[in-house]
N, C-alpha and C. Protein backbone atom coordinates (compact mmCIF):
# COMPACT_ATOMS: atom_id res chain seq x y z
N UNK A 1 0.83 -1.18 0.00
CA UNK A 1 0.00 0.00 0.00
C UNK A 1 0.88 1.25 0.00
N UNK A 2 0.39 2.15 -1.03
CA UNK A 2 1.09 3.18 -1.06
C UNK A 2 0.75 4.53 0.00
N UNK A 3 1.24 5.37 0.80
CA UNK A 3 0.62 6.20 1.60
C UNK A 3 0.67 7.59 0.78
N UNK A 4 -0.02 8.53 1.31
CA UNK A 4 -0.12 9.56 0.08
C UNK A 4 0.38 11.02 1.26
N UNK A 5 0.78 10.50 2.48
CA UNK A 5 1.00 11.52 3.50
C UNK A 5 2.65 11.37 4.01
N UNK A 6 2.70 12.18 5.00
CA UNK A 6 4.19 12.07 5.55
C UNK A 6 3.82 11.51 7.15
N UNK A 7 4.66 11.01 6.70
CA UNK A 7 4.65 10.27 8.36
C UNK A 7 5.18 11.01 9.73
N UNK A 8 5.64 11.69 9.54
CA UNK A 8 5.90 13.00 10.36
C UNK A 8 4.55 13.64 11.13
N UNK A 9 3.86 13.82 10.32
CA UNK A 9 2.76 14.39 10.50
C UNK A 9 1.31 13.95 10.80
N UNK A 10 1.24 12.34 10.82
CA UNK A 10 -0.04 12.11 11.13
C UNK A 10 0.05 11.38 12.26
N UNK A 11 -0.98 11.90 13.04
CA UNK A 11 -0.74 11.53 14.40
C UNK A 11 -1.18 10.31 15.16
N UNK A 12 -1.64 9.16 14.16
CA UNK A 12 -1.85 7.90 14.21
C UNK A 12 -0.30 7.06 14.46
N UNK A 13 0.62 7.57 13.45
CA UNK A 13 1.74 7.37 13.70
C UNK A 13 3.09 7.90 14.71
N UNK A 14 2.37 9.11 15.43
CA UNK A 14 2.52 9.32 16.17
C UNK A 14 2.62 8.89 17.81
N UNK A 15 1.31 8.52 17.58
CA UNK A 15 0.83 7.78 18.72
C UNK A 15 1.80 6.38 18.74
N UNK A 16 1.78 5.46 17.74
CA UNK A 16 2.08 4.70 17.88
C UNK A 16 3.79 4.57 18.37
N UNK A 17 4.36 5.35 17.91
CA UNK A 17 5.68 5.68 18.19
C UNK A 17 5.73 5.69 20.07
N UNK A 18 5.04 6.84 20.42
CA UNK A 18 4.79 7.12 21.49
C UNK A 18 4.21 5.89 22.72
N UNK A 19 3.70 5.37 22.03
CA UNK A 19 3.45 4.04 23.10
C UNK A 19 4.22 2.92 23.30
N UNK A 20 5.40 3.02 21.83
CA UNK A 20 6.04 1.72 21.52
C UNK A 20 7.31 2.15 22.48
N UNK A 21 7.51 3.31 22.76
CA UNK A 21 8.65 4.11 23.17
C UNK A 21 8.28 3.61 24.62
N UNK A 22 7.08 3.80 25.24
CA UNK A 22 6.64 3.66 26.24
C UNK A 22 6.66 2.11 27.13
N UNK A 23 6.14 1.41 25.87
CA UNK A 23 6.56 -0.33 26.29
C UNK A 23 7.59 -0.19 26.59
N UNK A 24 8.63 0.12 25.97
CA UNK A 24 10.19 -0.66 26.42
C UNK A 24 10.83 0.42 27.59
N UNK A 25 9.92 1.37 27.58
CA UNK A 25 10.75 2.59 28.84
C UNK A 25 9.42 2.67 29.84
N UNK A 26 9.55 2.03 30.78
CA UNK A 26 7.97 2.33 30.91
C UNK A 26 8.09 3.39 32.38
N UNK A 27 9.56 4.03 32.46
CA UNK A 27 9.54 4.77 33.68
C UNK A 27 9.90 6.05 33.29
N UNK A 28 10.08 6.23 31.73
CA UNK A 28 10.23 7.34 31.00
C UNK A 28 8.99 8.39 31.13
N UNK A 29 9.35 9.83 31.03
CA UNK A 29 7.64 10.62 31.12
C UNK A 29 7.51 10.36 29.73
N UNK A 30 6.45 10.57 29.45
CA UNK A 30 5.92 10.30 27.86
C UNK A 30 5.63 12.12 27.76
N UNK A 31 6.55 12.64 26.43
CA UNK A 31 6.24 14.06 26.04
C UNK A 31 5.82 13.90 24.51
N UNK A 32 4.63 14.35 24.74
CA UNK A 32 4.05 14.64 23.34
C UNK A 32 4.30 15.98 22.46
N UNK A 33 4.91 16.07 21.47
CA UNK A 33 5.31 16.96 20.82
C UNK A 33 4.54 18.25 19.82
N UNK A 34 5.05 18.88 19.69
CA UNK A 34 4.12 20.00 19.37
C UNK A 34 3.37 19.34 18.10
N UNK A 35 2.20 19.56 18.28
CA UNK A 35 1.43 19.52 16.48
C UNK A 35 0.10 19.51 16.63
N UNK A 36 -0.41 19.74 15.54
CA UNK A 36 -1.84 20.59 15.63
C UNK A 36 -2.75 19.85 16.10
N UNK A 37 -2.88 18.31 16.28
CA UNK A 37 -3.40 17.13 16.81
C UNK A 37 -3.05 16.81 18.48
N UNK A 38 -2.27 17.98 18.94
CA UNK A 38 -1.54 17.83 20.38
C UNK A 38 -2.41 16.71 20.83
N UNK A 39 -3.87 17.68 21.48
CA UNK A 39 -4.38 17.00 22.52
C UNK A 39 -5.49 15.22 22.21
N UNK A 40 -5.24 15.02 20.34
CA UNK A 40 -6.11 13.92 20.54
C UNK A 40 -4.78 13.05 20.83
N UNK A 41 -3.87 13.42 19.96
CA UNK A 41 -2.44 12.20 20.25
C UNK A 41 -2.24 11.99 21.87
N UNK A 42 -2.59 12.88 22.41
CA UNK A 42 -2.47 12.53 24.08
C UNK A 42 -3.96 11.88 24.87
N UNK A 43 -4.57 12.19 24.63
CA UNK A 43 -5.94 11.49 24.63
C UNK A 43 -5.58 10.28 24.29
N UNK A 44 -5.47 9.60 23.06
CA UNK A 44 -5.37 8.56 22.15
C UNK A 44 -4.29 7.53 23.25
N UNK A 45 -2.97 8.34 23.49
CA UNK A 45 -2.05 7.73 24.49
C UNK A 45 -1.87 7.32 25.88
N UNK A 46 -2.73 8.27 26.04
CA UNK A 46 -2.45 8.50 27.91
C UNK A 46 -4.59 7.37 28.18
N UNK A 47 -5.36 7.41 26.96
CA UNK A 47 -6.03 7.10 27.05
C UNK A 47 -5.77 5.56 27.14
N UNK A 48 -5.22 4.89 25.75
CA UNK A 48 -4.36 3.23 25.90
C UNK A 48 -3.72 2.69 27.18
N UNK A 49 -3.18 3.26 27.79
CA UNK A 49 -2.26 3.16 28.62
C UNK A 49 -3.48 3.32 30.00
N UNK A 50 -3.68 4.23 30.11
CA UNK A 50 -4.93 4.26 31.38
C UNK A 50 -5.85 2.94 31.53
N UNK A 51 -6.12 2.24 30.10
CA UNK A 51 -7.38 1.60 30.11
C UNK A 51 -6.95 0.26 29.21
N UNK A 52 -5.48 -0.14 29.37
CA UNK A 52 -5.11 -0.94 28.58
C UNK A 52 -5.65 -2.32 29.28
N UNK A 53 -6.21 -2.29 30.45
CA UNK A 53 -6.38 -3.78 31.00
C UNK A 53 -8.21 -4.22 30.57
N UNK A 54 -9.01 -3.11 30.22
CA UNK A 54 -10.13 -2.55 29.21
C UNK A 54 -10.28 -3.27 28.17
N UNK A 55 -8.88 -3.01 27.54
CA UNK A 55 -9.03 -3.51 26.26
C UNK A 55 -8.69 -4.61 25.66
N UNK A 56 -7.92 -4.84 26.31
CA UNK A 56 -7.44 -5.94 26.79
C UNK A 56 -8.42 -7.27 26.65
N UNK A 57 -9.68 -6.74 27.51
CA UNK A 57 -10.51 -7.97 27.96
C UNK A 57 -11.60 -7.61 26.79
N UNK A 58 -11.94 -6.31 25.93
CA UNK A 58 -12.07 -6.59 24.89
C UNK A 58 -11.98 -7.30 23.75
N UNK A 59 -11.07 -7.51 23.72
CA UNK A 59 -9.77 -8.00 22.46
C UNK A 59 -10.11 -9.65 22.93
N UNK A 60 -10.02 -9.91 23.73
CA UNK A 60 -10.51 -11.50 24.43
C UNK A 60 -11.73 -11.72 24.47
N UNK A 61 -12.85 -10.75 23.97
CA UNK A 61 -13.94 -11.30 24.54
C UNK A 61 -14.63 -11.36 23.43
N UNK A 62 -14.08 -10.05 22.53
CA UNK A 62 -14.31 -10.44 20.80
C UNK A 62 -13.49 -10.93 19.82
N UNK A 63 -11.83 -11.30 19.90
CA UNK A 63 -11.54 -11.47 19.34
C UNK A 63 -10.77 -12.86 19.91
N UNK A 64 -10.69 -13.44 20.78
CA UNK A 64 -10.53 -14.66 21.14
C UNK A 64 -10.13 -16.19 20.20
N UNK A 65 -10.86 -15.85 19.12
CA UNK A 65 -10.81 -17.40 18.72
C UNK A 65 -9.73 -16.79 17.40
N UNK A 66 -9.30 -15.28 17.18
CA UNK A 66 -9.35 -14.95 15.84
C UNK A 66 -7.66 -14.74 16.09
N UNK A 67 -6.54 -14.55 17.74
CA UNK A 67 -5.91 -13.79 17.52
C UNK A 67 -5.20 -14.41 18.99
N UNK A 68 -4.09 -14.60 18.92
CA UNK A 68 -3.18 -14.97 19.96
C UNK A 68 -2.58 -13.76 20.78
N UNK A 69 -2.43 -13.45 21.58
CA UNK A 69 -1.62 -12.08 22.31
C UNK A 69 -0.31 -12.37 22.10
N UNK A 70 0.29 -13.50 22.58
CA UNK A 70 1.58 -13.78 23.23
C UNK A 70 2.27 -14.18 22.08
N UNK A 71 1.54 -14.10 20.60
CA UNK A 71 2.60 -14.72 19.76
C UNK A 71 2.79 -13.40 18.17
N UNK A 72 2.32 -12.28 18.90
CA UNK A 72 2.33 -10.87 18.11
C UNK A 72 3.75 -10.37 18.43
N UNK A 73 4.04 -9.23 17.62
CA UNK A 73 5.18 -8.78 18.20
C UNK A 73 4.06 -7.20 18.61
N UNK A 74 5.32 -6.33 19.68
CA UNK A 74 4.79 -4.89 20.15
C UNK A 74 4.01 -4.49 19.64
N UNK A 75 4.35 -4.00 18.24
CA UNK A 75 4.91 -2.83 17.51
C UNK A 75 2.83 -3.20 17.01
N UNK A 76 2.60 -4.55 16.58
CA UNK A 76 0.72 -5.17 16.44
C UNK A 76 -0.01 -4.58 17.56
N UNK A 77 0.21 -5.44 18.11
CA UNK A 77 -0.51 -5.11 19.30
C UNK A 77 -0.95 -3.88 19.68
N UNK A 78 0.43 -3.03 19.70
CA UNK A 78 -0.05 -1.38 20.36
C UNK A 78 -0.74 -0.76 19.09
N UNK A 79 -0.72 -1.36 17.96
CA UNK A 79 -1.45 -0.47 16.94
C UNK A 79 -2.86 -1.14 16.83
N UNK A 80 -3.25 -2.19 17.36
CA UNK A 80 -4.16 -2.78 17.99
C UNK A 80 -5.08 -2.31 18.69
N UNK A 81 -4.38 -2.36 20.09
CA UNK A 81 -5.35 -1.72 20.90
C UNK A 81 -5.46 0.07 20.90
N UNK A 82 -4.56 0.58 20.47
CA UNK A 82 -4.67 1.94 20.10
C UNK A 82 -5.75 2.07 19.18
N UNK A 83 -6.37 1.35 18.40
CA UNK A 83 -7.55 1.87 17.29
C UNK A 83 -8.67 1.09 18.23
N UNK A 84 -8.27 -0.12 19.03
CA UNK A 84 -9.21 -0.64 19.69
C UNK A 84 -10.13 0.78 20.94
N UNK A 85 -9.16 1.13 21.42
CA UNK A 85 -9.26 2.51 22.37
C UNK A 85 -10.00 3.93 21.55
N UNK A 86 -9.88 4.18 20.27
CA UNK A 86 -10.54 4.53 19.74
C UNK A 86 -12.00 4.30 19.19
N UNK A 87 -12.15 3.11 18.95
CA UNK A 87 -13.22 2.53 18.59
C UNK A 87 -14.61 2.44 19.71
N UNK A 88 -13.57 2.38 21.22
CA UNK A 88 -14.28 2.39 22.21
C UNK A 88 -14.73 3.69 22.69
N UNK A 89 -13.98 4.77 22.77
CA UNK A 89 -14.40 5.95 23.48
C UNK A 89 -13.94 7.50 22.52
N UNK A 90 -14.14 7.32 21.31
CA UNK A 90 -14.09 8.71 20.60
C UNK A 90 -15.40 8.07 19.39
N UNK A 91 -16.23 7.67 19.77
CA UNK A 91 -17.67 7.69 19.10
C UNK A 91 -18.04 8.72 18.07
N UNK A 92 -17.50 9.95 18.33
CA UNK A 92 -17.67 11.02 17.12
C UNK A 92 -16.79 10.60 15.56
N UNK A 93 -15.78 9.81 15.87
CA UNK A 93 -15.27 9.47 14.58
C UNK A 93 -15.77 8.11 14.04
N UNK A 94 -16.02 7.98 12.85
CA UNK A 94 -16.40 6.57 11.90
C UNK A 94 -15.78 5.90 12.15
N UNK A 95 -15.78 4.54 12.63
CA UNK A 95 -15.11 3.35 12.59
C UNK A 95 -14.29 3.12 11.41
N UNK A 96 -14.77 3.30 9.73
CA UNK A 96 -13.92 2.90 9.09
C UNK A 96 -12.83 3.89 8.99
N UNK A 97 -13.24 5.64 9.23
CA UNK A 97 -11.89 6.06 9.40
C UNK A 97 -10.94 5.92 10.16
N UNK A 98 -11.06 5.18 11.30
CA UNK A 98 -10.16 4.77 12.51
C UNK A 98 -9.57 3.66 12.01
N UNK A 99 -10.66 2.88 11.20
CA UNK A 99 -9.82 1.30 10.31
C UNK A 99 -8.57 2.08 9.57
N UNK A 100 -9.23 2.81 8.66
CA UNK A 100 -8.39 2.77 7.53
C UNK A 100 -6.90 3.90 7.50
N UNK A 101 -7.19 4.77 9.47
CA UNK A 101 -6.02 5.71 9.74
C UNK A 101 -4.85 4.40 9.93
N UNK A 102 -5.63 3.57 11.34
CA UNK A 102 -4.07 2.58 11.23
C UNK A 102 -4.13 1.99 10.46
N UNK A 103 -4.39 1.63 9.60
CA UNK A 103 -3.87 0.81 8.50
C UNK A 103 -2.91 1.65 7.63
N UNK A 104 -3.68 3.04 7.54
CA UNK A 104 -2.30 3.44 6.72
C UNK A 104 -1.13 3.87 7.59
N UNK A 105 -1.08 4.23 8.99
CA UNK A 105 -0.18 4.38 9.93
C UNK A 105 0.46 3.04 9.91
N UNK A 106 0.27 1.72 9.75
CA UNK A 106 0.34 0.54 9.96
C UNK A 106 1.81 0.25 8.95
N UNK A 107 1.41 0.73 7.67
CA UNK A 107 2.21 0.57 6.67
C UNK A 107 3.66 0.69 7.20
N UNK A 108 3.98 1.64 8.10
CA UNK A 108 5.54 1.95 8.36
C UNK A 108 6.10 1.20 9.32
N UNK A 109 5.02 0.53 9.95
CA UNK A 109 6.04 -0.86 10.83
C UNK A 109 5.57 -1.80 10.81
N UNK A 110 4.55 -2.39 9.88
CA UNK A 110 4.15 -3.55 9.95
C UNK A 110 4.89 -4.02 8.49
N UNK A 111 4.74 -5.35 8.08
CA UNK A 111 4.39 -5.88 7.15
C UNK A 111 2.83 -6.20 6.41
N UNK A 112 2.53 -6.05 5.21
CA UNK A 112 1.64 -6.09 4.55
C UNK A 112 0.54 -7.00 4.84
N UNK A 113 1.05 -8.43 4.98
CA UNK A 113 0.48 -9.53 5.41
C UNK A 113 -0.16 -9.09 7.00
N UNK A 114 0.76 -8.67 7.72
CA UNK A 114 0.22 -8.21 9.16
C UNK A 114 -1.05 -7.09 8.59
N UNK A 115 -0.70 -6.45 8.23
CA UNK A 115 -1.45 -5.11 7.97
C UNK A 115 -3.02 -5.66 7.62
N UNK A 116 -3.14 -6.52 6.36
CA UNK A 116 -4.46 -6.73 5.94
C UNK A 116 -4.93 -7.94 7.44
N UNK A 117 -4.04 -8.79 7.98
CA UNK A 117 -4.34 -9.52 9.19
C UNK A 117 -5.42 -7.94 10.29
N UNK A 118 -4.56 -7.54 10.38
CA UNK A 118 -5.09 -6.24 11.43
C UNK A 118 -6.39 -5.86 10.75
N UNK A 119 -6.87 -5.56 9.32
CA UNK A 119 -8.05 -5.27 8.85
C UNK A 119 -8.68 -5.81 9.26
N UNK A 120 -8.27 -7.11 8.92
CA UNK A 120 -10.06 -8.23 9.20
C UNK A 120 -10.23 -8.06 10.82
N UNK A 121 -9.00 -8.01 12.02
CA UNK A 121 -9.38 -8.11 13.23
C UNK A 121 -9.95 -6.64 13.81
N UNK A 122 -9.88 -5.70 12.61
CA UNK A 122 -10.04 -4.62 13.38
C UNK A 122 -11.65 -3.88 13.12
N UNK A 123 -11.62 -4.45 11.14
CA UNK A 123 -13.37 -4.70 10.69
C UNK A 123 -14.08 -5.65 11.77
N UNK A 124 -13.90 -6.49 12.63
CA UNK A 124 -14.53 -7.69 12.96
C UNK A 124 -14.99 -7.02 14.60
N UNK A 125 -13.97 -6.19 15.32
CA UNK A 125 -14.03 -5.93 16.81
C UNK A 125 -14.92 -4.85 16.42
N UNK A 126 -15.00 -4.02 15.64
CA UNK A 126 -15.44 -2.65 15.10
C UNK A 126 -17.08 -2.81 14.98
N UNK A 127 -17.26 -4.15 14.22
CA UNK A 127 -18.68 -4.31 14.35
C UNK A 127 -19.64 -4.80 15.51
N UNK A 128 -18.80 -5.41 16.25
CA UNK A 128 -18.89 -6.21 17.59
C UNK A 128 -19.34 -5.22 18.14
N UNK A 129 -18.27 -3.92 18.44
CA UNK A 129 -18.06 -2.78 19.55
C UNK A 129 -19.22 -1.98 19.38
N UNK A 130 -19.06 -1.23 18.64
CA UNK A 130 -20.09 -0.23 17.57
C UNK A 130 -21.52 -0.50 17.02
N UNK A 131 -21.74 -2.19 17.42
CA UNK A 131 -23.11 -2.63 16.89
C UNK A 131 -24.08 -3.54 18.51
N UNK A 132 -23.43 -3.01 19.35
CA UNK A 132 -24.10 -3.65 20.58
C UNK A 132 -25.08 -2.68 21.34
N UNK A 133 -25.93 -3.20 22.02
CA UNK A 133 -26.60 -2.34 22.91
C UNK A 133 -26.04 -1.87 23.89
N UNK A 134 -24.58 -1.99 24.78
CA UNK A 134 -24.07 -1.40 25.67
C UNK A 134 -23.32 -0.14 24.85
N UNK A 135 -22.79 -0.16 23.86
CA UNK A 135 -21.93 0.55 23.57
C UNK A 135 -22.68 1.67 23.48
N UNK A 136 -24.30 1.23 22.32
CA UNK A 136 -25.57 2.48 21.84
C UNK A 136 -25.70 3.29 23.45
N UNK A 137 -25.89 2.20 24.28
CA UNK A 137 -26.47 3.07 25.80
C UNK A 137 -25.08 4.08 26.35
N UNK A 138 -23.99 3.46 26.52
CA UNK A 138 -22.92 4.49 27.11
C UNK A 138 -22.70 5.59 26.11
N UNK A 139 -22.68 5.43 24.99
CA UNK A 139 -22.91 7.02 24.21
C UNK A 139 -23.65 7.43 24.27
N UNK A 140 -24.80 7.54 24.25
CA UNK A 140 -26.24 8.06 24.34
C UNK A 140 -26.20 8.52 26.22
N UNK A 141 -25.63 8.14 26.88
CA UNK A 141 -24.91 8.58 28.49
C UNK A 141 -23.98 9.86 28.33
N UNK A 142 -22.95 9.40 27.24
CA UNK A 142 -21.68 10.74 27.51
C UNK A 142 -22.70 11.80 26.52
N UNK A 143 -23.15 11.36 25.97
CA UNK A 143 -23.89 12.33 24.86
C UNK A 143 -24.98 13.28 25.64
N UNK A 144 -25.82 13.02 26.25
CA UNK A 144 -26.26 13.71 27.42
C UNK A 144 -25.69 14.75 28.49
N UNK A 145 -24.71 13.36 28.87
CA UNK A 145 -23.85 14.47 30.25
C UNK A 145 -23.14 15.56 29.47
N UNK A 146 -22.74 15.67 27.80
CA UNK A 146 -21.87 16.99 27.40
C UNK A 146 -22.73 17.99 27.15
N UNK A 147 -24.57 17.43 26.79
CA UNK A 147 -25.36 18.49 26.56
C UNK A 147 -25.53 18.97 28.12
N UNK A 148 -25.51 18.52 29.20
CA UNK A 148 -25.64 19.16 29.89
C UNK A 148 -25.13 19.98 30.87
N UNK A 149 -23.99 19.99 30.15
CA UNK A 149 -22.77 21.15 30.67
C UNK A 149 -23.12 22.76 30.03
């Protein structure tokens, strides 16, 4: 897949940098760097990391029969549950644009074969997440509590 952006600049790839940095340093502060996406790349990060045991049991509860943990390398995984963390709690964006950001963020450290692997697991949790009655009720909750600020 060809990307049509700079990788510098999109903050899917950003993130991912930022968390992978984070696995292997995990007593490092995490500084997010200037760019016009500041506060979702920190959202997106500090959000994974807050709620990674979340998603975790996500990822097991829909994707279980489809996907081994222990036999991925990092670099999957955190681009994994990073769109998984999206999928769960930034409801204002489309699922397939969240598919199709890591996937093209995906391109610069995955392999291809991984990459379309990550589609199908990420089309598959996406419909799971996004098509249940808990998920409809807790948005239709935050969606309320912001009108009523």
């Amino acid at each position: 897949m060809n990307t049509t952006f700079n990788p510098k600049n999109n903050p899917r790839v950003m993130i991912i940098q930022i968390l992978y940095g984070r696995y292997y340093n995990n007593d490092q502060n995490i500084i997010i760097p200037k760019h016009r996406f500041k506060k979702f790349i920190k959202d997106v990060v500090f959000g994974t990391l807050e709620r990674n045991e979340i998603i975790v049991m996500e990822i097991k509860k829909n994707l279980d029969s489809d996907i081994n943990l222990k036999i991925h390398d990092n670099v999957f995984l955190i681009i994994l549950k990073s769109a998984i963390f999206e999928l769960l709690y930034k409801p204002s964006t489309s699922s397939k644009i969240i598919i199709k950001e890591y996937l093209n963020a995906s391109n610069f450290f995955i392999e291809e074969k991984k990459t379309k692997y990550l589609n199908a697991l990420l089309d598959k949790i996406s419909k799971n997440l996004r098509s249940t009655n808990e998920w409809n009720y807790h948005n239709k909750r935050l969606f309320s509590k912001a009108c009523e600020k």
